[in-house]
N, C-alpha and C. Protein backbone atom coordinates (compact mmCIF):
# COMPACT_ATOMS: atom_id res chain seq x y z
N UNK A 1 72.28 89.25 100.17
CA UNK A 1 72.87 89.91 101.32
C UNK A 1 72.09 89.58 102.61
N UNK A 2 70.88 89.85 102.48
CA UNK A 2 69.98 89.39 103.75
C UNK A 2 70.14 87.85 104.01
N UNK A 3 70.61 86.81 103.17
CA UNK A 3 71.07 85.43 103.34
C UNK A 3 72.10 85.27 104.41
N UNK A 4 72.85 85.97 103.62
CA UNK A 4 73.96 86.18 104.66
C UNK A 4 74.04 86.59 106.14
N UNK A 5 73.47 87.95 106.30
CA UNK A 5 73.40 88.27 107.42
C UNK A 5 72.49 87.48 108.50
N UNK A 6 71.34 87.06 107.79
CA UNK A 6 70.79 85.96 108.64
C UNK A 6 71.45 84.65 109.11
N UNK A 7 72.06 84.01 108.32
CA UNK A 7 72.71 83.30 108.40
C UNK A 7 74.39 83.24 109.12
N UNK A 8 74.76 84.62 109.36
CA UNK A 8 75.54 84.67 110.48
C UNK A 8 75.05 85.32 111.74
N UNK A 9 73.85 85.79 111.84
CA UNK A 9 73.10 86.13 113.25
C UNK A 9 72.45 84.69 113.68
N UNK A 10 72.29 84.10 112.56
CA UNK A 10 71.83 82.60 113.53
C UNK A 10 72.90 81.88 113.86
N UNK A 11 74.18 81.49 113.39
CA UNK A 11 75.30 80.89 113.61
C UNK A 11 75.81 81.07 114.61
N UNK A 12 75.25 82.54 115.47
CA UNK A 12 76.28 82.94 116.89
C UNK A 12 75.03 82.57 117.47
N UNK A 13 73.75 83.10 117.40
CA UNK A 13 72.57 82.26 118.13
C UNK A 13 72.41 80.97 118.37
N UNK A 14 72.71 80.20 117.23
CA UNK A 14 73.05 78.56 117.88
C UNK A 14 73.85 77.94 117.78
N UNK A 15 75.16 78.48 117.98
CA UNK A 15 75.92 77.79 118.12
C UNK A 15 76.23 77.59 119.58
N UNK A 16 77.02 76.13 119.78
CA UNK A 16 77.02 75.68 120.77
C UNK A 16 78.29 75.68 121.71
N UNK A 17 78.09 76.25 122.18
CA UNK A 17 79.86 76.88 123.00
C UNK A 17 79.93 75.42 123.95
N UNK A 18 80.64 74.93 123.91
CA UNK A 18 81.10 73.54 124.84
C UNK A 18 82.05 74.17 125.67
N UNK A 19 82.00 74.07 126.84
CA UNK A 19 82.79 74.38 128.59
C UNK A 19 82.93 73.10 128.93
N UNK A 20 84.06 73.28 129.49
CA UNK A 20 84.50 71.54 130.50
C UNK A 20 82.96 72.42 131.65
N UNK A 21 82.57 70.90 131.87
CA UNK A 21 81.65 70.64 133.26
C UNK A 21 82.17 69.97 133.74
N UNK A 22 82.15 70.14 135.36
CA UNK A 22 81.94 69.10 136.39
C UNK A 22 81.21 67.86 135.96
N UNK A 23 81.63 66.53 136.35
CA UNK A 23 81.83 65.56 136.08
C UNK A 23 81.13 64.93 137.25
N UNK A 24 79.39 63.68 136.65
CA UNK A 24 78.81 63.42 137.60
C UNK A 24 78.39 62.18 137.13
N UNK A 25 78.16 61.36 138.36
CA UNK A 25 77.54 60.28 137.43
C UNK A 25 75.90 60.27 138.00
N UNK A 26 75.21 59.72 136.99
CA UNK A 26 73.65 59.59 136.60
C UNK A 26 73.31 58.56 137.75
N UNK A 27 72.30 58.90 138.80
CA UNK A 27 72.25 57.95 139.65
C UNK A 27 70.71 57.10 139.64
N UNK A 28 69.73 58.66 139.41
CA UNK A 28 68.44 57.92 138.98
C UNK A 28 67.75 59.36 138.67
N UNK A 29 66.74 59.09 137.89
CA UNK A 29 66.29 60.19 136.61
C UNK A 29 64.65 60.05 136.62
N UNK A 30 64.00 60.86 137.43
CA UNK A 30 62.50 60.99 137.11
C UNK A 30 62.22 62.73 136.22
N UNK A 31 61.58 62.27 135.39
CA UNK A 31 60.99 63.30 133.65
C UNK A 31 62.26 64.49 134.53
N UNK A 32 61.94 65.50 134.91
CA UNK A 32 63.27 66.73 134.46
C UNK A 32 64.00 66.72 135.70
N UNK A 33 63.71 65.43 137.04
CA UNK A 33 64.88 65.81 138.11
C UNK A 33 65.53 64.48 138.39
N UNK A 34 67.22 64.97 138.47
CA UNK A 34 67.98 63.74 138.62
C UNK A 34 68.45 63.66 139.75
N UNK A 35 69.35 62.57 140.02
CA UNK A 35 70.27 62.49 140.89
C UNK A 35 71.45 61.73 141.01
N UNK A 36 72.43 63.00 141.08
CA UNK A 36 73.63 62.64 140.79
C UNK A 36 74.50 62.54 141.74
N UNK A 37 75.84 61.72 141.72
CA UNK A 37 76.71 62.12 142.74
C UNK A 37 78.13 62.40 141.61
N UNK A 38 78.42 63.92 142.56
CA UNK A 38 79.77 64.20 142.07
C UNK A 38 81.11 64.10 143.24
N UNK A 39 81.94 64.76 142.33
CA UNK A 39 83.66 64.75 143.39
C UNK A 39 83.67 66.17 143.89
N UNK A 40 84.63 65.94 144.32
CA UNK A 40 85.24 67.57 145.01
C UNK A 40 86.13 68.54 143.69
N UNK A 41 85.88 69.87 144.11
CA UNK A 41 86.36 70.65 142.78
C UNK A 41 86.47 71.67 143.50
N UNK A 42 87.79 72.34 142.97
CA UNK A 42 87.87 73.25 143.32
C UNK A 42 87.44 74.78 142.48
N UNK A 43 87.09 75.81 143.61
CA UNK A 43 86.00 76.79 143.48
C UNK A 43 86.81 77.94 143.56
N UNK A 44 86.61 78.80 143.05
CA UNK A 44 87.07 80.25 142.78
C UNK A 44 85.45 80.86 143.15
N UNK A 45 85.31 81.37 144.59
CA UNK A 45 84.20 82.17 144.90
C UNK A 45 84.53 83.24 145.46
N UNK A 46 83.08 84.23 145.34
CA UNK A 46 82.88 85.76 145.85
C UNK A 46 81.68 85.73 146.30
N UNK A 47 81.56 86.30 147.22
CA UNK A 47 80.24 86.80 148.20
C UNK A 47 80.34 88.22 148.15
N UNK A 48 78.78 88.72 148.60
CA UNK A 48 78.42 89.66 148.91
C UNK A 48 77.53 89.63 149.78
N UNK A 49 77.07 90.91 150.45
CA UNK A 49 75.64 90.71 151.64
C UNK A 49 74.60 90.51 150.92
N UNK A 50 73.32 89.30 151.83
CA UNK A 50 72.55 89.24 151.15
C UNK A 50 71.70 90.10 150.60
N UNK A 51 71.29 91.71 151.34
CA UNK A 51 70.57 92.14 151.00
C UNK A 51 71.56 93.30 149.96
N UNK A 52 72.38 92.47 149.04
CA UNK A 52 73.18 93.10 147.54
C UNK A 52 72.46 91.94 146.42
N UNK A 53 71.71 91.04 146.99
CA UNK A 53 72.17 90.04 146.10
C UNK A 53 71.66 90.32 144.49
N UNK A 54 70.73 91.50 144.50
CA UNK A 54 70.80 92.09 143.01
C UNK A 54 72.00 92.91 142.04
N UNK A 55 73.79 92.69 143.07
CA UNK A 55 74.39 93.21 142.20
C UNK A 55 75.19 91.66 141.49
N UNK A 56 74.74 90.40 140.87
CA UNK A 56 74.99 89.57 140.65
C UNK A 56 76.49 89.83 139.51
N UNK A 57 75.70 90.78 138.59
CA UNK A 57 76.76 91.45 137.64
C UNK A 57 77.77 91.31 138.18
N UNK A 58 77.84 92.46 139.41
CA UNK A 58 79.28 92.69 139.66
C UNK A 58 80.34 91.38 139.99
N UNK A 59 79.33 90.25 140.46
CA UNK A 59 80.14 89.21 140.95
C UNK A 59 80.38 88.51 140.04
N UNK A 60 80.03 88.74 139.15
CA UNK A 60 80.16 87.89 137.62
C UNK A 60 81.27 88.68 136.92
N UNK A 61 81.72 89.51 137.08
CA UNK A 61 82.94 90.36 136.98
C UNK A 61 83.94 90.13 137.48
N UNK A 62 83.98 89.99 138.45
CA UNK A 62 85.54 89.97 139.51
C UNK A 62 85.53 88.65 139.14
N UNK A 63 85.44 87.39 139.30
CA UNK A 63 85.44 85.94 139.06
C UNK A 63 85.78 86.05 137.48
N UNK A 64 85.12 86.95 136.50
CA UNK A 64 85.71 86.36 135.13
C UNK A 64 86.69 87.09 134.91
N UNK A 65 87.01 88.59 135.74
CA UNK A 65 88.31 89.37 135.36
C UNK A 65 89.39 88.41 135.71
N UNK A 66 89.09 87.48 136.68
CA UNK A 66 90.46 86.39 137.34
C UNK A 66 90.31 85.60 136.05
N UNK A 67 90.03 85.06 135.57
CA UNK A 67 90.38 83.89 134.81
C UNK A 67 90.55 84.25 133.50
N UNK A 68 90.05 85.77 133.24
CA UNK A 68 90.95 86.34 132.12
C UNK A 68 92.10 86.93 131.64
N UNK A 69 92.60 87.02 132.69
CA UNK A 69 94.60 87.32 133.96
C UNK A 69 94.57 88.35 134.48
N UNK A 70 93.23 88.97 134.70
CA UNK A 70 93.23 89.64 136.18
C UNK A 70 93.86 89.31 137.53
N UNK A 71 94.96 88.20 137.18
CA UNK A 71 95.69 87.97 138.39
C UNK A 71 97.21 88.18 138.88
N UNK A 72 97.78 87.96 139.59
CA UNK A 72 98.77 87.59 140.04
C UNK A 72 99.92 87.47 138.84
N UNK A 73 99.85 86.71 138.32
CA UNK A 73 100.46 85.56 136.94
C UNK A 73 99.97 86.16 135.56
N UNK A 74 99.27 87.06 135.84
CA UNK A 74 98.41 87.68 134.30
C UNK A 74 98.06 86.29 133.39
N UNK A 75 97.74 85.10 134.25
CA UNK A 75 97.17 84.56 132.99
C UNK A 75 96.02 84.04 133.34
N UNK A 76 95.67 83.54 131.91
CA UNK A 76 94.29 83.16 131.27
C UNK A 76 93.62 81.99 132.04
N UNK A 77 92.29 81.68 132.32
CA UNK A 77 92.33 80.16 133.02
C UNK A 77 90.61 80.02 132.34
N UNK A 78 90.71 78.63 131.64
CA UNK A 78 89.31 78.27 130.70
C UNK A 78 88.42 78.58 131.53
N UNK A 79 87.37 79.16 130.76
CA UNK A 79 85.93 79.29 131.70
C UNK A 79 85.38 77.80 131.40
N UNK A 80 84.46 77.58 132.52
CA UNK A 80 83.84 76.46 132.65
C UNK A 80 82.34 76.65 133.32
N UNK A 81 81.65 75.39 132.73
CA UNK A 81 80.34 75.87 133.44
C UNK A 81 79.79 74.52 134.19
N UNK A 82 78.88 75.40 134.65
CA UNK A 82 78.38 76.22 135.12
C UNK A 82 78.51 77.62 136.40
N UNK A 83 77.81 78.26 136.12
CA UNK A 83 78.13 79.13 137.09
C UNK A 83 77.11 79.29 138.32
N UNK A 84 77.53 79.01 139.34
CA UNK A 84 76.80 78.54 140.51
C UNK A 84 76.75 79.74 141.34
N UNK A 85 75.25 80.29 141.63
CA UNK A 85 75.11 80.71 142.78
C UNK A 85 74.11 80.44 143.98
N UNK A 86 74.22 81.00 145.22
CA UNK A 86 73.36 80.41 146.07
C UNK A 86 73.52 81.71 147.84
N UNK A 87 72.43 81.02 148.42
CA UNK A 87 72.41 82.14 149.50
C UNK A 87 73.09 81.02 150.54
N UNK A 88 73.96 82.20 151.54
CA UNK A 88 74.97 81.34 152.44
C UNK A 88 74.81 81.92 153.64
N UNK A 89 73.77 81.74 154.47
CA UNK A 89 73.81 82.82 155.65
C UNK A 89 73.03 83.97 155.53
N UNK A 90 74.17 85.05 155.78
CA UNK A 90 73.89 86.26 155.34
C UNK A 90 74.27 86.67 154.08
N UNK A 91 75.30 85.88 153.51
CA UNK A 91 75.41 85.98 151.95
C UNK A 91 75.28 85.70 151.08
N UNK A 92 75.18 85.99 149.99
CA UNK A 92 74.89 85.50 148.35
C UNK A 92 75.98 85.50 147.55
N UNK A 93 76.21 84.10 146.88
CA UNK A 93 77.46 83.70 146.80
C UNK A 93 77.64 83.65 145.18
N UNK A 94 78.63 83.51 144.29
CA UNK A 94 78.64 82.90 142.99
C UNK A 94 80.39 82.13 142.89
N UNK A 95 80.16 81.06 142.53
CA UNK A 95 81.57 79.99 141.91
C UNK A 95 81.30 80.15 140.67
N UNK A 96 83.04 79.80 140.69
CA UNK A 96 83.25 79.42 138.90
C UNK A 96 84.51 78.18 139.21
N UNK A 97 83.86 77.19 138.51
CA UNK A 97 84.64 76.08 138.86
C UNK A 97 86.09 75.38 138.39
N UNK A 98 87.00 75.18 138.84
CA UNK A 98 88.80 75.57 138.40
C UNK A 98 89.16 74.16 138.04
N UNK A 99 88.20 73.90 136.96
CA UNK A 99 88.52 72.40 136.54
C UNK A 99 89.51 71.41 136.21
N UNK A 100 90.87 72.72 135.58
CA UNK A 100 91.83 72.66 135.08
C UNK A 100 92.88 72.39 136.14
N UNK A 101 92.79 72.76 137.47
CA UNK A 101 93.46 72.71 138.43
C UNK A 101 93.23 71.52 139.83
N UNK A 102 94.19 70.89 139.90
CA UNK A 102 94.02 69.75 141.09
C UNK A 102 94.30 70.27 142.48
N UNK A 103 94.85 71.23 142.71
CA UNK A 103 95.71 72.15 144.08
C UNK A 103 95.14 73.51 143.75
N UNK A 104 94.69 73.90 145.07
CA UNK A 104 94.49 75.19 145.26
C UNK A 104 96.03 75.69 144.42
N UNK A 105 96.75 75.13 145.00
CA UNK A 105 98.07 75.82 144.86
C UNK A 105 98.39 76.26 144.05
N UNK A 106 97.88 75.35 142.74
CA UNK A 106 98.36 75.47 141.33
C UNK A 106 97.82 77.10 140.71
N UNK A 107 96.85 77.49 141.63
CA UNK A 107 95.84 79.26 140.62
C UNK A 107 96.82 79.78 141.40
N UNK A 108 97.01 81.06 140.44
CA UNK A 108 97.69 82.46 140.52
C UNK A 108 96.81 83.09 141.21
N UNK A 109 97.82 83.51 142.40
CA UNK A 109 96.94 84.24 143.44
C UNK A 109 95.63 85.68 142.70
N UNK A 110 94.63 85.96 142.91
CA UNK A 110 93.74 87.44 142.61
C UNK A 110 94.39 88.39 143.06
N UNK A 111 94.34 89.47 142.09
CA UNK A 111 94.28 90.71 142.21
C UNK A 111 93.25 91.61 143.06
N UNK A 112 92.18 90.72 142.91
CA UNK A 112 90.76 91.26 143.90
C UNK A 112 91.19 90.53 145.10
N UNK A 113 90.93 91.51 145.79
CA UNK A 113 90.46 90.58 147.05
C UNK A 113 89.47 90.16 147.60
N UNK A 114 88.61 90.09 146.90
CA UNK A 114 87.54 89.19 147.32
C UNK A 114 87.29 88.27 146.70
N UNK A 115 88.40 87.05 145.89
CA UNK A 115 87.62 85.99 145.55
C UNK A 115 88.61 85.11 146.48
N UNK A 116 88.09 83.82 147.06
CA UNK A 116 88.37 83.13 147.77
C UNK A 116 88.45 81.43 147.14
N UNK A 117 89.09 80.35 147.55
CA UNK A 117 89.18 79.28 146.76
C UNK A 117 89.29 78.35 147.72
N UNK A 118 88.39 77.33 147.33
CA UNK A 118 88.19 76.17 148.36
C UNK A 118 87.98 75.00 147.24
N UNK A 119 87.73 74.02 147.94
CA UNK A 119 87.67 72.59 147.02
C UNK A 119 86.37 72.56 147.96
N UNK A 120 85.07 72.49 147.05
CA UNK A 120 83.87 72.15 146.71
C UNK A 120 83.00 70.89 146.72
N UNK A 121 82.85 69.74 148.01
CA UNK A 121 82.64 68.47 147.75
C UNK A 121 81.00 68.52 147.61
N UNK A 122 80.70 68.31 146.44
CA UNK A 122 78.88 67.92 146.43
C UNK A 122 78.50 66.85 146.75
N UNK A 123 79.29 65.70 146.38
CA UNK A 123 78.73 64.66 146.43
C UNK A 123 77.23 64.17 145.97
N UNK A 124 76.23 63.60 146.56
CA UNK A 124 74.99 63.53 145.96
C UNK A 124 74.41 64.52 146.00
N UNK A 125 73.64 64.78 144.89
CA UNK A 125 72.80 65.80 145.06
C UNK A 125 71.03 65.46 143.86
N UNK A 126 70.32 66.33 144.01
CA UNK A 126 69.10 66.02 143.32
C UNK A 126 68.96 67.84 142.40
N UNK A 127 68.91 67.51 141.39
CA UNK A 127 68.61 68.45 140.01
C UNK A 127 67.58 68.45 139.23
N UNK A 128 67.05 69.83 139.38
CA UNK A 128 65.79 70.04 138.39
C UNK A 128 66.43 70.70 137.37
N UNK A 129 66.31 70.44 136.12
CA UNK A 129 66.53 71.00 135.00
C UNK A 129 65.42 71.68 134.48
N UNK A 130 65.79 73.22 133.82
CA UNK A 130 64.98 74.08 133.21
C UNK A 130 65.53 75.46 132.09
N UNK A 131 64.67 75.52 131.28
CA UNK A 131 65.27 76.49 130.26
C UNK A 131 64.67 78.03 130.87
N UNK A 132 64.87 79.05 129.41
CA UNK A 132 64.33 80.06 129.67
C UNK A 132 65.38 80.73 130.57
N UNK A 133 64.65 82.21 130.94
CA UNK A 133 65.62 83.06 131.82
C UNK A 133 65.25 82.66 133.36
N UNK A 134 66.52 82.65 133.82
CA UNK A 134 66.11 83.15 135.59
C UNK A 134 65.94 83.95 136.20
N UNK A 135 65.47 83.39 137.22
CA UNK A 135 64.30 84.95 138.20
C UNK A 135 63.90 84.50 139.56
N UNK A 136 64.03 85.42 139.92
CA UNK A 136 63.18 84.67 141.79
C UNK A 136 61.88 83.98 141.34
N UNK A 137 61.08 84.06 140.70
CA UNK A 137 59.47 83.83 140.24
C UNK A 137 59.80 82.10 139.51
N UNK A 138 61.02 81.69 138.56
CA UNK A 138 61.30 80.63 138.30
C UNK A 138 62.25 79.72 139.59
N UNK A 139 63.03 80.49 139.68
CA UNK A 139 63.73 80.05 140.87
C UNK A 139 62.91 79.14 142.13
N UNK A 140 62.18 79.79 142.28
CA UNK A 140 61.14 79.29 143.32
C UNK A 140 60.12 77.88 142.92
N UNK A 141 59.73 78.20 141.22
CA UNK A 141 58.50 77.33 141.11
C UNK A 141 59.36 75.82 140.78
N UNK A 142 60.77 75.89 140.61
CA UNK A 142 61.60 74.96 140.45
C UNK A 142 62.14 74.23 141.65
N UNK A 143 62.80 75.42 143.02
CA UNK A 143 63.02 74.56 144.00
C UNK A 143 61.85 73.68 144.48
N UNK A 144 60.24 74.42 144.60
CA UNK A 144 59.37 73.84 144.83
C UNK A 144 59.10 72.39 144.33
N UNK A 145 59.05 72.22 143.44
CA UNK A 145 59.10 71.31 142.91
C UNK A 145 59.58 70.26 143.30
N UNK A 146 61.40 70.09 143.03
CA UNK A 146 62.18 69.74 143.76
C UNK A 146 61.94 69.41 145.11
N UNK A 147 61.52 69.97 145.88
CA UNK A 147 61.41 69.94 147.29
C UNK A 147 60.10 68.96 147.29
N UNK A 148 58.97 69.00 146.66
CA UNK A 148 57.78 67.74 146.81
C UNK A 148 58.71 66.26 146.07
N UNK A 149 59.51 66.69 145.22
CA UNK A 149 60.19 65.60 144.79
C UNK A 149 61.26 65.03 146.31
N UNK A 150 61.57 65.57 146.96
CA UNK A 150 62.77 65.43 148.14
C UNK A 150 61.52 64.37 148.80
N UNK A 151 60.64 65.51 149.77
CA UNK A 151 59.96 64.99 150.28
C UNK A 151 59.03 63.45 150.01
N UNK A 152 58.42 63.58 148.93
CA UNK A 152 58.00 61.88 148.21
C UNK A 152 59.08 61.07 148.45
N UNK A 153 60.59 61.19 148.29
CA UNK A 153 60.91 60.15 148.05
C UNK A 153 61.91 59.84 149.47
N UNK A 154 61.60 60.57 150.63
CA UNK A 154 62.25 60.54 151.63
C UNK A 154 63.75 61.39 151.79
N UNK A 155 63.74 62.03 151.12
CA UNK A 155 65.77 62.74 151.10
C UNK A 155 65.68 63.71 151.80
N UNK A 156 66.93 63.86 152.86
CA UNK A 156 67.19 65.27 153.59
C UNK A 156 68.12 65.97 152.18
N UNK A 157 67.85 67.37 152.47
CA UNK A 157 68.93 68.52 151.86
C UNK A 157 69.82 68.35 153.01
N UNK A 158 70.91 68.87 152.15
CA UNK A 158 72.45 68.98 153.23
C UNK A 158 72.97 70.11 152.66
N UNK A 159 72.05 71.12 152.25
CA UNK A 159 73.37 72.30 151.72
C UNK A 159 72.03 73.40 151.22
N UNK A 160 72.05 74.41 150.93
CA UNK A 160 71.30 75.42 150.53
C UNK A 160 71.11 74.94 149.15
N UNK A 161 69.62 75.37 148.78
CA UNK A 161 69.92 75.54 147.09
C UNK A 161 70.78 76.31 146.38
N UNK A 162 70.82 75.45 144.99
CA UNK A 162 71.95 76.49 144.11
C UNK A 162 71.25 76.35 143.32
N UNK A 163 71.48 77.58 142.52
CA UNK A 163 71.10 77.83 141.05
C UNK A 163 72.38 77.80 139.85
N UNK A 164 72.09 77.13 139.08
CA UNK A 164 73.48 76.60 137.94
C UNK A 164 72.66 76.82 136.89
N UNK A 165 73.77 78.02 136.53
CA UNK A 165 73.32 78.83 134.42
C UNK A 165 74.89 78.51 133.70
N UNK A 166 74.22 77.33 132.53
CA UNK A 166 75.41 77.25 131.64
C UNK A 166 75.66 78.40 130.21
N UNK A 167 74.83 79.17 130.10
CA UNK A 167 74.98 79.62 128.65
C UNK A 167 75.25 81.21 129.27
N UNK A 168 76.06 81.51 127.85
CA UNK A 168 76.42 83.00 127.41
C UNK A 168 75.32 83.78 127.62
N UNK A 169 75.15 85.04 127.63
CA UNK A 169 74.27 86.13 127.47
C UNK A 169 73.39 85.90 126.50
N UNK A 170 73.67 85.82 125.23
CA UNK A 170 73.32 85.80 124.01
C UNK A 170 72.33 84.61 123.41
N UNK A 171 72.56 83.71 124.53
CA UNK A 171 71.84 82.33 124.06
C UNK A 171 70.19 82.68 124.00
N UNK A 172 69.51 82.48 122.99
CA UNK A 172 68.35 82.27 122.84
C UNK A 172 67.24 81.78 124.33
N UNK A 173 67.03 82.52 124.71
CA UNK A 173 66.09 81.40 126.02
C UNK A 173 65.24 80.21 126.30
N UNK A 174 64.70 80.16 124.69
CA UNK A 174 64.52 79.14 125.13
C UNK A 174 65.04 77.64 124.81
N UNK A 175 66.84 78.31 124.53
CA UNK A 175 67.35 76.85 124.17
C UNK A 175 68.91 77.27 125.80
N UNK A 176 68.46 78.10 126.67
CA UNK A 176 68.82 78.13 127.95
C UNK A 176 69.06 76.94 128.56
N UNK A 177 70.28 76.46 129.21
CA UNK A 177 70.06 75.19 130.25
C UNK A 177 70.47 76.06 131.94
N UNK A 178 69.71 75.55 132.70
CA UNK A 178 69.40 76.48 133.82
C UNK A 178 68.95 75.04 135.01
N UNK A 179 69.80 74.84 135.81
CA UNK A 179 69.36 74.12 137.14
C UNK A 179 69.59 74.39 138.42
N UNK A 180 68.27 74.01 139.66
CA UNK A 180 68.19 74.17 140.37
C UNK A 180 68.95 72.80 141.23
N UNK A 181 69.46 73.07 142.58
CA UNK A 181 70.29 71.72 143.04
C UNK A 181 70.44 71.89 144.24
N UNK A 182 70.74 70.75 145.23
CA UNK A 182 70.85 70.40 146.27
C UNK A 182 71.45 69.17 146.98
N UNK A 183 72.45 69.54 147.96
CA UNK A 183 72.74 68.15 148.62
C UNK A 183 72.34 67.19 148.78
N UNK A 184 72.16 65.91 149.00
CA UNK A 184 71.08 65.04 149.70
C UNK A 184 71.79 63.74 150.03
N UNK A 185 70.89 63.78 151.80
CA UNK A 185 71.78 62.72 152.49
C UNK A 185 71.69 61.14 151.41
């Protein structure tokens, strides 16, 4: 019996949930930071003021109540990852990316009114990859990083950092994939 039960508490622990991602190509790769250039995608986002930006939950709510037919159309729309957030101003933002869709046009309008939808161009950008949980305390020792990496190799940022978490709640931390990212001219 204890075979068992172990053996289905590890099966949801590692198993590997596959999400369509955004689609990038590999441009050049030093040990954990790359650089990639992607396309334009369109974004299903919500803001809040920055000084909320600890109710992340909630924004992780309204964005997945839409794509579970919290909308318009009551229907379903694949989750995909990653889930991107970042500070915009005065606000703190989170996307969920509408991979499935080529036209704004094509999503069923929200029921909330606060999620908003734009097409998303990154184009190049430079990525630190990292496991484990996130936190302002990782958050930081990662953009840092990143940023002596910018600087060495001559690159402007063109966009705020983002922080991109691909895994479920449940995922083990330290088999977490978690990146930090940025524009670059």
């Amino acid at each position: 019996m204890k075979f068992i039960i172990l053996l289905s508490l590890s099966s949801i622990l590692l198993s590997e949930e596959k999400y369509k991602e955004p689609q990038f190509i590999l441009l050049d790769r030093e040990d954990n930071i790359e650089i990639r250039e992607y396309g334009n995608y369109i974004v299903a986002k919500t803001s809040i003021p920055l000084e909320s930006a600890k109710s992340e939950n909630n924004m992780f709510r309204v964005l997945a109540s839409y794509i579970f037919g919290d909308n318009q159309k009551n229907k379903k729309i694949p989750m995909t990852a990653p889930v991107t957030t970042f500070e915009n101003n005065n606000s703190y933002e989170m996307i969920f990316y509408m991979l499935e869709s080529e036209n704004i046009e094509d999503l069923p309008l929200p029921n909330a009114q606060d999620i908003i939808f734009e097409t998303m161009s990154l184009g190049k950008c430079a990525v630190i990859n990292f496991s484990w949980f996130v936190n302002d305390n990782r958050i930081n020792k990662y953009q840092k990083q990143l940023e002596q990496f910018l600087e060495k190799n001559g690159y402007e940022t063109q966009s705020p950092f983002m922080v991109n978490r691909y895994d479920p709640p449940w995922r083990l931390p330290f088999m977490r994939r978690n990146e930090v990212l940025v524009k670059i001219d």
